[in-house]
PDB file of N, CA and C in Angstrom:
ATOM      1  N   UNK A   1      34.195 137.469  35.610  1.00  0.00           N
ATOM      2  CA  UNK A   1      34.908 138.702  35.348  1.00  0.00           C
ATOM      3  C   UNK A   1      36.413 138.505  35.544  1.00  0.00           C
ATOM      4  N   UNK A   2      36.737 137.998  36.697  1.00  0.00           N
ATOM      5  CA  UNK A   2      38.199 137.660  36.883  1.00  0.00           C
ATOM      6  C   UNK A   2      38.561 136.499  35.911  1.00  0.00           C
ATOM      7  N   UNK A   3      37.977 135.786  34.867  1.00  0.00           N
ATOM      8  CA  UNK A   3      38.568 134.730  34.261  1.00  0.00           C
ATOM      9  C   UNK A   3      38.332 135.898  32.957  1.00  0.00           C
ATOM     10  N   UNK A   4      37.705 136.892  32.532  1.00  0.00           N
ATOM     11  CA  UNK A   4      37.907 137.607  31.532  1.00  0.00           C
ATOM     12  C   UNK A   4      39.038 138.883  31.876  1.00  0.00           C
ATOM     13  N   UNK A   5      39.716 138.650  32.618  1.00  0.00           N
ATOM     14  CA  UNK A   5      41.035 139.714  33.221  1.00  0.00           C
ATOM     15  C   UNK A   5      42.354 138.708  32.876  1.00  0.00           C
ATOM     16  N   UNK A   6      42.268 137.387  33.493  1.00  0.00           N
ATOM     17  CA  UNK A   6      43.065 136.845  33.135  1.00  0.00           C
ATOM     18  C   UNK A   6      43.203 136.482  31.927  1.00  0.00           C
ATOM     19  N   UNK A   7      42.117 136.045  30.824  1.00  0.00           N
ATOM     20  CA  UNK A   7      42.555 135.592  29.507  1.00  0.00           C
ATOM     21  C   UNK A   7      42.967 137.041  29.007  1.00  0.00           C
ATOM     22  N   UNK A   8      42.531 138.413  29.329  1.00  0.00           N
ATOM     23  CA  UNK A   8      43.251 139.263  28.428  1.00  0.00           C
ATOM     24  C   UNK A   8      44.195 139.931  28.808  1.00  0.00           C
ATOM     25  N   UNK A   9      45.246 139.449  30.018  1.00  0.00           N
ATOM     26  CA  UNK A   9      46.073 139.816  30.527  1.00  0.00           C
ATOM     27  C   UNK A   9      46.915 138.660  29.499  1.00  0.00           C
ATOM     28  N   UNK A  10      46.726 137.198  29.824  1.00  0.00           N
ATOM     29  CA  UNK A  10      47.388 136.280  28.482  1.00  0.00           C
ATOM     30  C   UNK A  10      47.807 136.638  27.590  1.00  0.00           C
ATOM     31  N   UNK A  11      46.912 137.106  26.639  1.00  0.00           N
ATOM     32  CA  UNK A  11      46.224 137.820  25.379  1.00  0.00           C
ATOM     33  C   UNK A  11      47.736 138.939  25.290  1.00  0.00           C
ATOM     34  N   UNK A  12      47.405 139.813  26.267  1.00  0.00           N
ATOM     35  CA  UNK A  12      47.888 140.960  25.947  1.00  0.00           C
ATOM     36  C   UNK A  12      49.988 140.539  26.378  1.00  0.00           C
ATOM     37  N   UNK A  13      50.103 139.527  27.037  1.00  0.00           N
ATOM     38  CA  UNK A  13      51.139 138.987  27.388  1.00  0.00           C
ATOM     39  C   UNK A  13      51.881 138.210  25.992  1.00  0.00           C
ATOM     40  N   UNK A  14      51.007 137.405  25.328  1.00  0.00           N
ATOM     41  CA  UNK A  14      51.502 136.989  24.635  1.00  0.00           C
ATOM     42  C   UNK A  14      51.585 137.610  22.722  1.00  0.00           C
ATOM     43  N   UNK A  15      50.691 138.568  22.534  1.00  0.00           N
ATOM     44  CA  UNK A  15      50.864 139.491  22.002  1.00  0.00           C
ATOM     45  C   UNK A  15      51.901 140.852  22.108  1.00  0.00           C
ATOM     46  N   UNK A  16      52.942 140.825  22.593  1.00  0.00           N
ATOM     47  CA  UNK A  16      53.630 141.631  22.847  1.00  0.00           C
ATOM     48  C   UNK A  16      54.978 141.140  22.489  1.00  0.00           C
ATOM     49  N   UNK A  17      55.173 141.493  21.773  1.00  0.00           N
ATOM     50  CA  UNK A  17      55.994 140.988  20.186  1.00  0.00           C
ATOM     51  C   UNK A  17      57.455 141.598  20.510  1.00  0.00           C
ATOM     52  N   UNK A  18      57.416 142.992  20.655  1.00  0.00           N
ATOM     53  CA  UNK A  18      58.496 143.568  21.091  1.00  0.00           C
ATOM     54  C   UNK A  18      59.027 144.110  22.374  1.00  0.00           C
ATOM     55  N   UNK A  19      57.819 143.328  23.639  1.00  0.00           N
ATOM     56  CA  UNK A  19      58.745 143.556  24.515  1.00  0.00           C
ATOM     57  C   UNK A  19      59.990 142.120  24.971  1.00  0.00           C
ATOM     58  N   UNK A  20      60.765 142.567  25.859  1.00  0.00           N
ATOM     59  CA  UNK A  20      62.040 141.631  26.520  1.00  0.00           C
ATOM     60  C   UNK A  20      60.990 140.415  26.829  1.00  0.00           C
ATOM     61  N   UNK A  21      61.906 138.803  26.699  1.00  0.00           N
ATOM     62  CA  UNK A  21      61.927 138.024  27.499  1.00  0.00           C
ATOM     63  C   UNK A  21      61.304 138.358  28.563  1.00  0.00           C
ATOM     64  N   UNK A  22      62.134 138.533  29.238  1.00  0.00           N
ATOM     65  CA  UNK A  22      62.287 139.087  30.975  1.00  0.00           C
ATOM     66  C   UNK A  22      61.083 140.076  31.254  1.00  0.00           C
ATOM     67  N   UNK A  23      60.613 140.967  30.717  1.00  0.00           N
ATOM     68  CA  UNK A  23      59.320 141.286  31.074  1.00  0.00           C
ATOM     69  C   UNK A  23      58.232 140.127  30.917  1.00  0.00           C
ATOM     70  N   UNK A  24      58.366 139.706  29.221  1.00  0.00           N
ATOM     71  CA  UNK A  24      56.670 138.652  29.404  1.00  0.00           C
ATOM     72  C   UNK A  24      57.295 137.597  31.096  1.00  0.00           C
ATOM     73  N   UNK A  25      58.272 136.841  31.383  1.00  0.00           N
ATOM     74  CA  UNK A  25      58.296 136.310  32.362  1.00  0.00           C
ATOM     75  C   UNK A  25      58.044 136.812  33.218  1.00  0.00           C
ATOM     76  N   UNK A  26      57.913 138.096  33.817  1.00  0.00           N
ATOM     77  CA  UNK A  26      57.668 138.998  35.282  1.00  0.00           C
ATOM     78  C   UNK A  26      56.137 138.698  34.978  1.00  0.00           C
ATOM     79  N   UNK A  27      55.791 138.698  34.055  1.00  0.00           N
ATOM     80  CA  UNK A  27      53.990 139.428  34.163  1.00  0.00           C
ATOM     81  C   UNK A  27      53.472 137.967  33.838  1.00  0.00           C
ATOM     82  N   UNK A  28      54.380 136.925  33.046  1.00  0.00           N
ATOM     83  CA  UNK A  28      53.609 135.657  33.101  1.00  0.00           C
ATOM     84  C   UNK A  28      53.758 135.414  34.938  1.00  0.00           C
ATOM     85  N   UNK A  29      54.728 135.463  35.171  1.00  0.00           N
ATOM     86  CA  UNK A  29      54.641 134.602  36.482  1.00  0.00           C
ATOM     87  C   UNK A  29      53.882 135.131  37.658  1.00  0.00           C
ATOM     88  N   UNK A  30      53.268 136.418  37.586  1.00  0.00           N
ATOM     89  CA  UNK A  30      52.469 136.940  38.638  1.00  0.00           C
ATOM     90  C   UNK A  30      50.844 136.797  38.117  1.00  0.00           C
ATOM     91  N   UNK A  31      50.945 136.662  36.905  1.00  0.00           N
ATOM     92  CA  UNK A  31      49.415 136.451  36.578  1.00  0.00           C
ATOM     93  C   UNK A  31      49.109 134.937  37.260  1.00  0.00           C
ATOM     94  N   UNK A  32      50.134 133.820  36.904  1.00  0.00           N
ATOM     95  CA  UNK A  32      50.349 132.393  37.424  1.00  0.00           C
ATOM     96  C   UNK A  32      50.390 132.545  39.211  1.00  0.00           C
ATOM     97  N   UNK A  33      51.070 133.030  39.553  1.00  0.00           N
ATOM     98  CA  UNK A  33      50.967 133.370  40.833  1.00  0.00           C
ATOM     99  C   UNK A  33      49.370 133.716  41.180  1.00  0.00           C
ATOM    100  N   UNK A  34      48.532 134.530  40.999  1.00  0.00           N
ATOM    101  CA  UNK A  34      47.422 134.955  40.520  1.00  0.00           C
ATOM    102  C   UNK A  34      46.620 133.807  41.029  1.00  0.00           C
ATOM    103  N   UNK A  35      46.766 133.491  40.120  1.00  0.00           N
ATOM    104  CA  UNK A  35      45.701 132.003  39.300  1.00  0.00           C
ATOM    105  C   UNK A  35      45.800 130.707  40.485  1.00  0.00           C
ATOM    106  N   UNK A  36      47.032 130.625  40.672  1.00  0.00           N
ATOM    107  CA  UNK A  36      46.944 130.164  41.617  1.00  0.00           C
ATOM    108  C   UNK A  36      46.922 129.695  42.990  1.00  0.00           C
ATOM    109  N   UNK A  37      46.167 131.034  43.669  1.00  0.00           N
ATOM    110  CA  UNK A  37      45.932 131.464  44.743  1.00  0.00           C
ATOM    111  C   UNK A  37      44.477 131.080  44.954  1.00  0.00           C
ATOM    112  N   UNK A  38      43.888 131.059  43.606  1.00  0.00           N
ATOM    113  CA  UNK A  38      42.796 131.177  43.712  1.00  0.00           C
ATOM    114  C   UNK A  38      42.652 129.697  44.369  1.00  0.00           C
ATOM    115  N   UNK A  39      40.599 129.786  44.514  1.00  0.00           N
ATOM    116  CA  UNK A  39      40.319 127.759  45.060  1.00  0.00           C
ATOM    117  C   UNK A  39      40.550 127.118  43.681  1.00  0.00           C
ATOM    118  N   UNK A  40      40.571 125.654  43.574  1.00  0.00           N
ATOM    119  CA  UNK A  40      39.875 124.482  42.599  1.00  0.00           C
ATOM    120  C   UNK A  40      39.158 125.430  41.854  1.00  0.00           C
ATOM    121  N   UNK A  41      37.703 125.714  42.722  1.00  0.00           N
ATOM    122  CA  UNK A  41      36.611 125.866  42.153  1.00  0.00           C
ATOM    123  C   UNK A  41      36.703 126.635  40.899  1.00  0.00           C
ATOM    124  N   UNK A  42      37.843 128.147  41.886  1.00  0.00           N
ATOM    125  CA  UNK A  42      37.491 129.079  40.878  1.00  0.00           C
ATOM    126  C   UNK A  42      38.655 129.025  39.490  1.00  0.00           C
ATOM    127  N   UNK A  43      39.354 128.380  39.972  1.00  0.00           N
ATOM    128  CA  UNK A  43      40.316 127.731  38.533  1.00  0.00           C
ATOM    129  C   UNK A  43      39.947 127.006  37.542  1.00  0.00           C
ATOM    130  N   UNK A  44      38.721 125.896  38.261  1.00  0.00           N
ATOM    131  CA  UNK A  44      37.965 125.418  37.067  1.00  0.00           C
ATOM    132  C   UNK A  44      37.284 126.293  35.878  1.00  0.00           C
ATOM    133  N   UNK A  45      36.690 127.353  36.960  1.00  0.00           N
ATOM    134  CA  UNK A  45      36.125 128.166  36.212  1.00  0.00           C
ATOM    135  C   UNK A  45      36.573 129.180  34.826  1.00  0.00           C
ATOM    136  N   UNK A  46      38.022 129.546  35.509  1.00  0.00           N
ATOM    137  CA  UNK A  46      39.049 130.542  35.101  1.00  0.00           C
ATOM    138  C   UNK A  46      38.801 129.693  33.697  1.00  0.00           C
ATOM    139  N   UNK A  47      40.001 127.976  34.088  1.00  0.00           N
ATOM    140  CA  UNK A  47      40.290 127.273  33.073  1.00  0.00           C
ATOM    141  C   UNK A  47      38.910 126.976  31.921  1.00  0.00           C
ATOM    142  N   UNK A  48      37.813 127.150  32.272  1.00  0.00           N
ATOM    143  CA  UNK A  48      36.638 126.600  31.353  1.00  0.00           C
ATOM    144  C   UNK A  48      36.534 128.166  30.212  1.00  0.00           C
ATOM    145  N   UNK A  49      37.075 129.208  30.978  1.00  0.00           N
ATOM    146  CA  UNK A  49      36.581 130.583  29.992  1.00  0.00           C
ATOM    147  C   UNK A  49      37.829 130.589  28.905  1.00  0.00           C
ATOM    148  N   UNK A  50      38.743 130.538  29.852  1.00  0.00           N
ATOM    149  CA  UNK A  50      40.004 131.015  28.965  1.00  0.00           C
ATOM    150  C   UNK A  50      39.769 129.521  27.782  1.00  0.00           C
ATOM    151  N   UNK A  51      39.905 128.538  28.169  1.00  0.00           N
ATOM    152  CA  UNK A  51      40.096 127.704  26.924  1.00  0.00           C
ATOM    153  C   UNK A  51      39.021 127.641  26.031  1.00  0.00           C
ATOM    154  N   UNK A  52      37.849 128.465  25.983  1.00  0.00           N
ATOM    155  CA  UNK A  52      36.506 128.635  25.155  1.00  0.00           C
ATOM    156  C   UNK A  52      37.285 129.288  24.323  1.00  0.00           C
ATOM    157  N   UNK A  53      37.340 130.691  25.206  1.00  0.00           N
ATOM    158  CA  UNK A  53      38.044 132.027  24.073  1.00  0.00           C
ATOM    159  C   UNK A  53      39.579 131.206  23.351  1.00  0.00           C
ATOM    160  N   UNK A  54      40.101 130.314  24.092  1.00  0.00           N
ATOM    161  CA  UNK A  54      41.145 130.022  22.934  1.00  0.00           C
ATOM    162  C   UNK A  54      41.133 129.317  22.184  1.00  0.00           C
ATOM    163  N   UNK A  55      40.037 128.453  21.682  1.00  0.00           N
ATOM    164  CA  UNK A  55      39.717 126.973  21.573  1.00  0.00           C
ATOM    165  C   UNK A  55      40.304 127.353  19.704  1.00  0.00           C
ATOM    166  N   UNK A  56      40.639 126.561  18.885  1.00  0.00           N
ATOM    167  CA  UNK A  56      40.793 125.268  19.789  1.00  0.00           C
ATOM    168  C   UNK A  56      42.381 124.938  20.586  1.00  0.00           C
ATOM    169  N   UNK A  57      42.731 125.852  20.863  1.00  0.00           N
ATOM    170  CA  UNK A  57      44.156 126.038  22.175  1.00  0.00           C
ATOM    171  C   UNK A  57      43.914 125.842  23.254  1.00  0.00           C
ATOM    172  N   UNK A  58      44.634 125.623  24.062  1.00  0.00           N
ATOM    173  CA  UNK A  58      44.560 125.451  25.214  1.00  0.00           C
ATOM    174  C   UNK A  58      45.782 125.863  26.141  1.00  0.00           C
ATOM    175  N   UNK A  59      45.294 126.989  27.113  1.00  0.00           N
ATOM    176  CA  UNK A  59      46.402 127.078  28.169  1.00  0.00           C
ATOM    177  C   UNK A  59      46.651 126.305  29.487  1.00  0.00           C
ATOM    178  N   UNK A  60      48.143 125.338  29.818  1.00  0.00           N
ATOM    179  CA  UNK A  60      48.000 124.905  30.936  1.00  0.00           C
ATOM    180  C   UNK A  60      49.109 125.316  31.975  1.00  0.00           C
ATOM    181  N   UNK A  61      47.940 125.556  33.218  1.00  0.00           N
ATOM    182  CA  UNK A  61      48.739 126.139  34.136  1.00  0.00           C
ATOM    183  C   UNK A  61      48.794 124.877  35.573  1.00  0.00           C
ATOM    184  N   UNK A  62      50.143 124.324  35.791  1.00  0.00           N
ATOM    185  CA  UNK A  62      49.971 123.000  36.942  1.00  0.00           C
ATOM    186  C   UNK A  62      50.304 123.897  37.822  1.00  0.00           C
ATOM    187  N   UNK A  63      50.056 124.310  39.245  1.00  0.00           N
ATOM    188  CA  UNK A  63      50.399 124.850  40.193  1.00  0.00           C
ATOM    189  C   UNK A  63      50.718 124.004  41.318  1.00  0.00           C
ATOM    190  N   UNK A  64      52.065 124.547  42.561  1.00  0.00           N
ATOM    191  CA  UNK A  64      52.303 123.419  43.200  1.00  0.00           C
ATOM    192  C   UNK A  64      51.281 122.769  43.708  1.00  0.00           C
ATOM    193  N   UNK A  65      51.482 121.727  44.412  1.00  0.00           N
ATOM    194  CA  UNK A  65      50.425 120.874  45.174  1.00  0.00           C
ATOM    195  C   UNK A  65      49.326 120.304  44.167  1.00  0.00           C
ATOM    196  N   UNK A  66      49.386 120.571  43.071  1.00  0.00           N
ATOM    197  CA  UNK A  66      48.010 120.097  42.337  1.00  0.00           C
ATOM    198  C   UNK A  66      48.404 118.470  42.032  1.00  0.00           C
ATOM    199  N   UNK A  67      47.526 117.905  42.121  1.00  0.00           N
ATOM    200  CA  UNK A  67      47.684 116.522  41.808  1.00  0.00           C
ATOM    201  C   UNK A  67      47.423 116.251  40.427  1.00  0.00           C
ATOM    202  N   UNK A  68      48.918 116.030  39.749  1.00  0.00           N
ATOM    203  CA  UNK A  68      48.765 115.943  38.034  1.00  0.00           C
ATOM    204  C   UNK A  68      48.560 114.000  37.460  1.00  0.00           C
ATOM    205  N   UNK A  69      48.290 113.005  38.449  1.00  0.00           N
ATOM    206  CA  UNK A  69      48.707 112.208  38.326  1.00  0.00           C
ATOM    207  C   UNK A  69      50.041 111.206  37.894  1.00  0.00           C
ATOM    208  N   UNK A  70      50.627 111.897  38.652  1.00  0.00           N
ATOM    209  CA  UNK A  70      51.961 111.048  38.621  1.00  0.00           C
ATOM    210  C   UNK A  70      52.765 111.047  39.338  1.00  0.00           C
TER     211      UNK A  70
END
């Protein structure tokens, strides 16, 4: 349920054509904030729904501390 809040919070973020810059950044960065509060676990999870519903797209979110290899 929470990985179908976040893809249509995305959705509805990046569909929004005529609002400011500066708003999609307030509401991208607290959904990101969001996301990554959550565990691993449940990010895997998040990440496995949202990139179904976007396929073949893909959203990536690196949050600090994550080990990106490098």
């Amino acid at each position: 349920m929470k990985a179908a809040l976040l893809f249509g919070f995305i959705i509805t973020i990046l569909l929004s054509g005529c609002s400011s810059l500066a708003m999609i950044e307030d509401r991208m960065a607290g959904g990101v904030d969001a996301y990554c509060q959550k565990t691993e676990t449940e990010r895997e999870s998040i990440r496995a729904v949202v990139n179904e519903k976007l396929a073949p797209h893909k959203v990536r979110v690196t949050c600090a501390g994550d080990d990106i290899g490098t």
